[in-house]
Every structure is written in structure tokens, then in C-alpha cells.
Protein backbone atom coordinates (compact mmCIF):
# COMPACT_ATOMS: atom_id res chain seq x y z
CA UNK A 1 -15.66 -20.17 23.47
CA UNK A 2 -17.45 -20.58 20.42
CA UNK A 3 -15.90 -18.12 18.72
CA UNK A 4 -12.50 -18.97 19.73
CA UNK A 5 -13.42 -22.89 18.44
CA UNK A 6 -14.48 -21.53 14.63
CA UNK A 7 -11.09 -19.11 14.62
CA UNK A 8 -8.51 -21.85 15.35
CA UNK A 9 -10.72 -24.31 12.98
CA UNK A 10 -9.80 -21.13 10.48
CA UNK A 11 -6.28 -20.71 10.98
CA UNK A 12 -6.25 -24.53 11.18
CA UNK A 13 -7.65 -24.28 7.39
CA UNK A 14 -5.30 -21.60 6.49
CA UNK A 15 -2.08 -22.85 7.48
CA UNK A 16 -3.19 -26.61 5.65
CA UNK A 17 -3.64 -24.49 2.72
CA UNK A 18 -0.30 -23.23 3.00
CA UNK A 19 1.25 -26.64 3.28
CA UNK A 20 2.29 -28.02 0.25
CA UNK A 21 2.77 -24.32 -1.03
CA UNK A 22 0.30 -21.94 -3.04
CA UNK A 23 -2.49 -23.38 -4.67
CA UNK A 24 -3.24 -22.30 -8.24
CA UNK A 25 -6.40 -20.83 -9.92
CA UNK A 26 -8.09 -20.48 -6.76
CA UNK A 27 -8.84 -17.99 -4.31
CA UNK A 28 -6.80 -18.76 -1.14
CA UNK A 29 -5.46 -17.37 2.50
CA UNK A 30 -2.70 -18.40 4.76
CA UNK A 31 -1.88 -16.84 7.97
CA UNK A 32 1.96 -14.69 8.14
CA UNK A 33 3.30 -14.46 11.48
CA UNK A 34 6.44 -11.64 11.30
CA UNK A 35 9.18 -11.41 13.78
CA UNK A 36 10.37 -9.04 15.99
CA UNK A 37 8.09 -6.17 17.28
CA UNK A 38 5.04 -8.17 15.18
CA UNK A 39 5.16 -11.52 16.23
CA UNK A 40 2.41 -11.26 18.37
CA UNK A 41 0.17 -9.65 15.52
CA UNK A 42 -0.37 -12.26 13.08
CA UNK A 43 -1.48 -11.33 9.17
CA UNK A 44 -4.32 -13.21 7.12
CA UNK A 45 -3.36 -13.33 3.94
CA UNK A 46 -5.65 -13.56 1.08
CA UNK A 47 -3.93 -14.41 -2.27
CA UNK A 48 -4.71 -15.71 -5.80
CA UNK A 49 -1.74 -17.73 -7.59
CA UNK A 50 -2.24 -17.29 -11.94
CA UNK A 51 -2.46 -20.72 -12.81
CA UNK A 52 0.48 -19.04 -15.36
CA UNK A 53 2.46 -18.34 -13.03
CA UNK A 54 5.69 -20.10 -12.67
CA UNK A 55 9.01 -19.20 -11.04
CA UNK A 56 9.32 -15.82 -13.25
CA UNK A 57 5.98 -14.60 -11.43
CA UNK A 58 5.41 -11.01 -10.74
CA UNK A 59 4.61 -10.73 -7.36
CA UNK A 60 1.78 -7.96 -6.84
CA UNK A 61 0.65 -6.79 -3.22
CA UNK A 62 -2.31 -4.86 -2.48
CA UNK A 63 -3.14 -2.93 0.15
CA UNK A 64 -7.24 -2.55 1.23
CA UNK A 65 -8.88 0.68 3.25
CA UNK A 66 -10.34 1.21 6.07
CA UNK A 67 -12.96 -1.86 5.30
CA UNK A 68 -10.16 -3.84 6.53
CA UNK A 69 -11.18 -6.53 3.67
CA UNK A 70 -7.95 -7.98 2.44
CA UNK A 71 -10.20 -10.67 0.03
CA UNK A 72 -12.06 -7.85 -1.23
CA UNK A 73 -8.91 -6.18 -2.32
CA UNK A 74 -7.84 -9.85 -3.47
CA UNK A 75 -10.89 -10.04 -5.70
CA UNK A 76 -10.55 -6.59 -7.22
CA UNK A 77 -7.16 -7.92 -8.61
CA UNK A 78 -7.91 -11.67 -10.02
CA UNK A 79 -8.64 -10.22 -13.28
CA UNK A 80 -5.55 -9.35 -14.17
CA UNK A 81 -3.62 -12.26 -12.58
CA UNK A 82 -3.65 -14.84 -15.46
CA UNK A 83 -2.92 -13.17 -18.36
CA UNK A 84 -0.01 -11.14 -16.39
CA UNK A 85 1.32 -14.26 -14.41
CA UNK A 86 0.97 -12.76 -11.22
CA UNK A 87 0.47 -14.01 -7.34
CA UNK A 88 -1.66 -11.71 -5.90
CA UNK A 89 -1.11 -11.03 -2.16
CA UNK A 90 -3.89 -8.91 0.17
CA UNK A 91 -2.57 -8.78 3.30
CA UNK A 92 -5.25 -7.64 5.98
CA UNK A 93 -4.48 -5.62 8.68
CA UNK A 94 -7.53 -5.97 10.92
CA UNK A 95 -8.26 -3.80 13.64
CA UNK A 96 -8.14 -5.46 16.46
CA UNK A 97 -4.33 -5.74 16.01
CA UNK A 98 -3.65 -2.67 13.80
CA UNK A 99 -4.81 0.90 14.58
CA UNK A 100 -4.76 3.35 12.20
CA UNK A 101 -1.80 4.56 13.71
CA UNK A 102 -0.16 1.30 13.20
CA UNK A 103 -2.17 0.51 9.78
CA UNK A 104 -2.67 4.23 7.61
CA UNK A 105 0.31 5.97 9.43
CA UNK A 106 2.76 2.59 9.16
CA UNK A 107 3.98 3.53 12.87
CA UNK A 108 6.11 5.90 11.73
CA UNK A 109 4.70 8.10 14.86
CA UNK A 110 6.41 5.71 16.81
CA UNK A 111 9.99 7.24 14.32
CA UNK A 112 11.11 3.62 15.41
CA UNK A 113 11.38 1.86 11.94
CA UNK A 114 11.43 -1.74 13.98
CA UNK A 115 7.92 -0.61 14.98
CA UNK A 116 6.58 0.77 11.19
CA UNK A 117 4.18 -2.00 9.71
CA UNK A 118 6.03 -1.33 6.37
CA UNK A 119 8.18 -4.32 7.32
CA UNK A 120 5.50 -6.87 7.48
CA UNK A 121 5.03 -6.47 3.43
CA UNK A 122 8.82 -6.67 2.51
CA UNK A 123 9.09 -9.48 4.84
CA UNK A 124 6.19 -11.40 3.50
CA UNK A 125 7.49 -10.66 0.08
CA UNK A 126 10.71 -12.31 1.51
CA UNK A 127 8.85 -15.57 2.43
CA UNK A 128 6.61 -16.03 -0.68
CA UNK A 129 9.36 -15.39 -2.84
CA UNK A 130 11.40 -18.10 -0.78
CA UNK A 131 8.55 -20.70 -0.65
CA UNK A 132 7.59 -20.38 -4.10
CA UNK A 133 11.16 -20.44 -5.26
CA UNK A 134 10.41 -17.07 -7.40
CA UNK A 135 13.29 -15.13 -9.17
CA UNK A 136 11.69 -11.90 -8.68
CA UNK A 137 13.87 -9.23 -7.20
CA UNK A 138 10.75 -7.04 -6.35
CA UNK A 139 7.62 -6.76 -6.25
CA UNK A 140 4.77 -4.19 -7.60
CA UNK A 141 2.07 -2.34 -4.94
CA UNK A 142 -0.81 -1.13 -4.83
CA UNK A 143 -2.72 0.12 -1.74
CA UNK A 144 -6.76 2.09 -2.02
CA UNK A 145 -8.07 4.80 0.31
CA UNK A 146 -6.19 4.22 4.04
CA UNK A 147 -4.32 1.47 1.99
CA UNK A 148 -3.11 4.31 -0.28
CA UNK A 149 -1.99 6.21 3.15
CA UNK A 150 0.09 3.07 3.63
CA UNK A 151 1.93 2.96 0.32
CA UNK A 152 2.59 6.61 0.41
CA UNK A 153 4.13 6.59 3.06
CA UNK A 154 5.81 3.05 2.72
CA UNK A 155 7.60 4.86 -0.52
CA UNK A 156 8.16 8.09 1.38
CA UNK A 157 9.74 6.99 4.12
CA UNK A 158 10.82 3.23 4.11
CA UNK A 159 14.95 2.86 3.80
CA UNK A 160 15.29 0.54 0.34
CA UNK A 161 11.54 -0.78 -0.32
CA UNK A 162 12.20 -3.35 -3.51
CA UNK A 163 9.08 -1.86 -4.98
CA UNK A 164 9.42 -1.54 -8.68
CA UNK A 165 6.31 0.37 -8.96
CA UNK A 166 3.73 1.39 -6.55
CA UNK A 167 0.41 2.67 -6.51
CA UNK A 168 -1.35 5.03 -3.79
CA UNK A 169 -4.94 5.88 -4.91
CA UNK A 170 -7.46 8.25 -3.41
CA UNK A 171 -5.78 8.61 0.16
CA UNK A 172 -7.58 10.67 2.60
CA UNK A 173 -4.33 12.31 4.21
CA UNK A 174 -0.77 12.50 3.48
CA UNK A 175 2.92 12.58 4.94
CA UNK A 176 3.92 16.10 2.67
CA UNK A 177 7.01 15.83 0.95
CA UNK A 178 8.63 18.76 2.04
CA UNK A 179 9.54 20.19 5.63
CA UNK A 180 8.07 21.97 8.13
CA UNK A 181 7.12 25.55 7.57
CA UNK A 182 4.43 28.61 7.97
CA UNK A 183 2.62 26.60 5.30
CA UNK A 184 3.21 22.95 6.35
CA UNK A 185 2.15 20.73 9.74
CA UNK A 186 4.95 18.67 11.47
CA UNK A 187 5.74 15.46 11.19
CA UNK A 188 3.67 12.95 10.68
CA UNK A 189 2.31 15.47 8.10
CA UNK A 190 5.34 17.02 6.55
CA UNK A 191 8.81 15.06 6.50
CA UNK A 192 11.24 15.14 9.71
CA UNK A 193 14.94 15.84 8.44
CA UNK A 194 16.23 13.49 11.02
CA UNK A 195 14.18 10.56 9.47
CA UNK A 196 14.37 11.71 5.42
CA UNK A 197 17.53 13.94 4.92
CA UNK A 198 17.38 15.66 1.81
CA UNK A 199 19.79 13.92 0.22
CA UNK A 200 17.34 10.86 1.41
CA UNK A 201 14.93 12.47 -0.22
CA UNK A 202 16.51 13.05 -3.72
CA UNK A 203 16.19 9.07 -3.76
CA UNK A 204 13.05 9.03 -2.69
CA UNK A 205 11.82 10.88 -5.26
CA UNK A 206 13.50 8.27 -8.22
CA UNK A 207 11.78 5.99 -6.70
CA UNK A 208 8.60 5.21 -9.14
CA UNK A 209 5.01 6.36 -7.22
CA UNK A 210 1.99 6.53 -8.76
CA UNK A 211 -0.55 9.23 -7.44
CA UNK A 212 -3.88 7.56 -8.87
CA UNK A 213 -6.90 9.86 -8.37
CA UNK A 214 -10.55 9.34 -9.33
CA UNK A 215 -11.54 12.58 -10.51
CA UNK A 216 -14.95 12.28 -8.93
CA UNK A 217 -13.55 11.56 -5.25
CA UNK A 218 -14.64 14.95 -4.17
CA UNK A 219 -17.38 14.11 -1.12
CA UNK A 220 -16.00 16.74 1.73
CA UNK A 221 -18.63 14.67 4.33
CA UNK A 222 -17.48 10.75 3.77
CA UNK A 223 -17.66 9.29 6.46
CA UNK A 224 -13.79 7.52 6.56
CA UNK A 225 -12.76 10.96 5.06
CA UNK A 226 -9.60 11.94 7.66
CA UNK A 227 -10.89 15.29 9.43
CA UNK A 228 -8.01 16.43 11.25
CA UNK A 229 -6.61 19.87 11.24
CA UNK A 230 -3.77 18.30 9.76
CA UNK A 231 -5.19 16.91 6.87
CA UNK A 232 -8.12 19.45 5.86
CA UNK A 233 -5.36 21.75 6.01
CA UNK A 234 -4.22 19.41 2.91
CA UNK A 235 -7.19 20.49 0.71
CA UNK A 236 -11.33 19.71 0.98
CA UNK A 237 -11.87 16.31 -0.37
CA UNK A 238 -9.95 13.46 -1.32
CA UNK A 239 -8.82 14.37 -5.30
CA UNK A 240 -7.71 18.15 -3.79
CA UNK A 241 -5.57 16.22 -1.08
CA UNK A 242 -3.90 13.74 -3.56
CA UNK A 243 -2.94 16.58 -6.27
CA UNK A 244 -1.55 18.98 -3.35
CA UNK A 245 0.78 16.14 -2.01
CA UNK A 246 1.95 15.64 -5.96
CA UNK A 247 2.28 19.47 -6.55
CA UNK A 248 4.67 19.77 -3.09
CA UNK A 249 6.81 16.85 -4.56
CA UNK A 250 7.12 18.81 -7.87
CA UNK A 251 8.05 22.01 -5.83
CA UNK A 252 10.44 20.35 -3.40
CA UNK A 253 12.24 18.55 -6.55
CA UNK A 254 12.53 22.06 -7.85
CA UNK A 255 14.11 22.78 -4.57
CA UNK A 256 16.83 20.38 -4.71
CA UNK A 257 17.37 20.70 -8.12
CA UNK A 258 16.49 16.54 -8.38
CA UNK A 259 14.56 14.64 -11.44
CA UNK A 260 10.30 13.87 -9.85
CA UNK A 261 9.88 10.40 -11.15
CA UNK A 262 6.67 10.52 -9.79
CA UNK A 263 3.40 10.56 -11.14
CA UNK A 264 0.38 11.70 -10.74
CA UNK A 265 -3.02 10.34 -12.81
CA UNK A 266 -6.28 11.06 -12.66
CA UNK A 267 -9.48 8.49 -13.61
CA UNK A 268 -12.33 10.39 -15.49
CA UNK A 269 -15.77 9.28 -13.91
CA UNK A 270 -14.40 7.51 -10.48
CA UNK A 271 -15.35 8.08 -7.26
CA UNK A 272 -13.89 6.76 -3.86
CA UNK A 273 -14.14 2.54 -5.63
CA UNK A 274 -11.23 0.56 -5.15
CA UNK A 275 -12.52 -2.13 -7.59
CA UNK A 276 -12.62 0.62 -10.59
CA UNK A 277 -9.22 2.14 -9.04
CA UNK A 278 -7.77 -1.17 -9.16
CA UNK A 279 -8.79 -1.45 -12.77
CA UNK A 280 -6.97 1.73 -13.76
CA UNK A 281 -4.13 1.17 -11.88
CA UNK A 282 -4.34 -2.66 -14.28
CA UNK A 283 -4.11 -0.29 -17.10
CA UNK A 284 -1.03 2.05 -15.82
CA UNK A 285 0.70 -1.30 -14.67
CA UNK A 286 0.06 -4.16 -17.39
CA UNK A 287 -0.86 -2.04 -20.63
CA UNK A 288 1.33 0.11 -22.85
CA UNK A 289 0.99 3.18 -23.73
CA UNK A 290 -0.30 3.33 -27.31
């Protein structure tokens, strides 16, 4: 009963917060309630509005692991906010509620896109953008470890994600961007042609993905290291997984005779550390190219 007393005195908090919209220069949560097949899974969301930030705002969303720490992820990113005007959104997709099959795989098992947890982020996109009165037509992603499962897959498979950029770093397994063969798993591991046609997937791969990979993310024993068949089968450790899922998209790209406009980056002296990953992923994002 106790516990029941302090989480309605939280979402209590949460929602007051939320009242007279997003509060500047400080770190914040509200709680997002989706419709549909979510409605009984409500989201905490942990955000930090750039006291910059006006109604040209970028919005950026960022995805945590399997910590399930949405203000951790939150944190990582408040650096960057003020001097690139952004709101910061961390959505956290606690347990209880969201399996890893709901969470790292987005559903997709399910292959009933009402039930893929993709939809929660455009749709909170939808009401931020609509409370804050933002002009922003998309909005830029970023997701870390199982949170870079998400986003791969979110870019992979979703039907017209208004992501202008997005970010999957150090993921521990991967939906393969080709289909099933001698050398590939089934779906959920390689594609299904009934879900991502190849004509599908020519868009899919002009849509801009990052493959961020700390070059020192090579532990084969980690503990929240996926140890399937499915995905050891994808390579030993972490940084072998992440640059065999960008060398099948090169391949398959070949195949259909399609531009990659994907990318794949690797950070010199990083392990599996979302807070450094998030700082390189700053760079990629918010600093040109000299």
C-alpha cells in the first residue's frame, strides 16, 4: 500500500510538471499514456528543455539499455542541449510493462505493427511537438546497447519514421538486412519479404542510420550480452555484431543495385558506455566535419 501511495504521489508530480507545458533548464519527467494497443502501458518520460530552445527546437529522443534508466540516458545528453537548442526526450520502457520482446525487438515478433513499441516514440514526438507548438517536421534518435536494438530496428522496419538521423550504438543483436538463407536466421533475425519488400527496402536503406561502435566493446562474457544462437551466429562480441549487420547492408545494396546511405563509425578507446557513446554520437550529430 505503501508503495502504491509514493507511485501515485509520483505520477501526481509528473503530470503537475507537465501542466503549464515543459519547464526550461531543468531536469524534468512527465508521464505519456499512448493509445490503442498501449494505453494500458504508460511511459515516464524524462526530458531536459535548452533554456534556448524556442519553437525552432530540435527535438532529440534517446533510447536507454537494458538498465531501463531513461534519466540516465537524459543526463548523458544535457550537455549538448543548450548550445544546440534541443528538448531532450528519454522515454523509459521499464520492465514490468515492456519485455525485451516488446522493448529490444519493438514487437515486431508479434509482425502486427499496431503491436511494435516503435509507435509510442513517433506518437510522443506527435504530442511534444503539439504542446510545445514546435515547427519541427522530425526529430533526431539515438538509442545505446538494447536501446540501439530498438532504433535499428525502428529504422529497419518502421513504415515512414520522421527520423532525420538516427543513431544505434553498440547493440548486442540485430534484425540482418538481407533475407533468409544457408547463411542467415529467419525473421526476427534476417528481414521477412512480406513485412520489408525489396523495393521497401531500397528506401530503407536512404534512410540516414548511423552504426556507432566503440572499438573496445569486445567482452564475449557481458553479462546483458544477447547469447542466442541467433545472435552469436552474428559474430563474438558486440563491435563484430555491429560491423557484420553494416557489411550485409553494403552487400544487399550491392544486390539491388540501390545507393547505402548508411553509416557505420567506430569510437577509438570505448567500451560498452553509453555516456562516452552519447558523446560521440554529439560529435557525428552537432559538429562538422573539418
Amino acid at each position: 500500500m505503501k508503495k502504491f501511495g509514493i507511485l501515485c504521489a509520483l505520477l501526481f508530480q509528473a503530470c503537475m510538471a507537465w501542466a503549464s507545458g515543459m519547464v526550461a533548464g531543468e531536469s524534468q519527467s512527465f508521464v505519456f499514456t499512448d493509445k490503442g494497443y498501449f494505453s494500458d502501458k504508460p511511459v515516464t518520460v524524462h526530458y531536459y528543455k535548452a533554456r534556448s530552445a524556442g519553437p525552432d527546437a530540435k527535438v532529440m529522443m534517446v533510447i536507454h539499455g537494458a538498465e531501463r534508466q531513461g534519466s540516465r540516458m537524459r543526463d548523458n545528453w544535457m550537455p549538448f542541449a543548450e548550445k544546440n537548442r534541443l528538448i531532450v526526450l528519454a522515454p523509459e520502457f521499464d520492465e514490468a510493462r515492456f519485455s525485451s520482446r516488446l522493448f529490444n525487438m519493438g514487437g515486431i515478433e508479434s509482425r502486427d505493427r499496431s503491436q511494435w513499441s516503435f509507435q509510442i516514440v513517433e506518437h510522443l514526438f506527435d504530442f511534444v511537438r503539439a504542446q510545445e507548438g514546435l515547427s519541427t517536421p522530425d526529430y533526431l534518435l539515438f538509442g545505446h546497447s538494447a536501446g540501439g536494438q530498438f532504433v535499428h530496428r525502428f529504422m529497419l522496419l518502421a513504415e515512414a519514421p520522421r527520423v532525420s538521423v538516427a543513431v544505434a550504438a553498440n547493440a548486442g543483436s540485430y534484425t540482418m538486412p538481407s533475407y533468409p538463407s544457408l547463411m542467415n536466421d529467419r525473421f526476427p533475425y534476417a528481414l521477412d519479404e512480406g513485412i520489408v519488400s525489396p523495393d521497401k527496402l531500397r528506401q530503407v536503406f536512404a534512410r540516414r542510420l548511423v552504426v556507432l561502435l566503440g572499438e573496445t566493446d569486445t567482452q564475449t562474457d557481458a553479462a546483458n550480452l544477447p547469447k542466442a544462437r541467433q545472435a552469436t551466429a552474428q559474430g563474438a562480441n558486440r563491435f563484430e555484431r555491429g560491423s557484420n549487420f553494416f557489411a550485409q547492408a553494403t552487400a544487399q545494396a550491392q544486390k539491388l543495385g540501390t545507393p547505402l546511405a548508411w553509416e557505420r563509425v567506430t569510437v577509438p578507446g570505448v567500451g560498452h558506455d553509453s555516456r562516452r557513446m552519447s558523446q560521440a554520437a554529439a560529435r557525428l550529430l552537432f559538429e562538422p566535419a573539418r
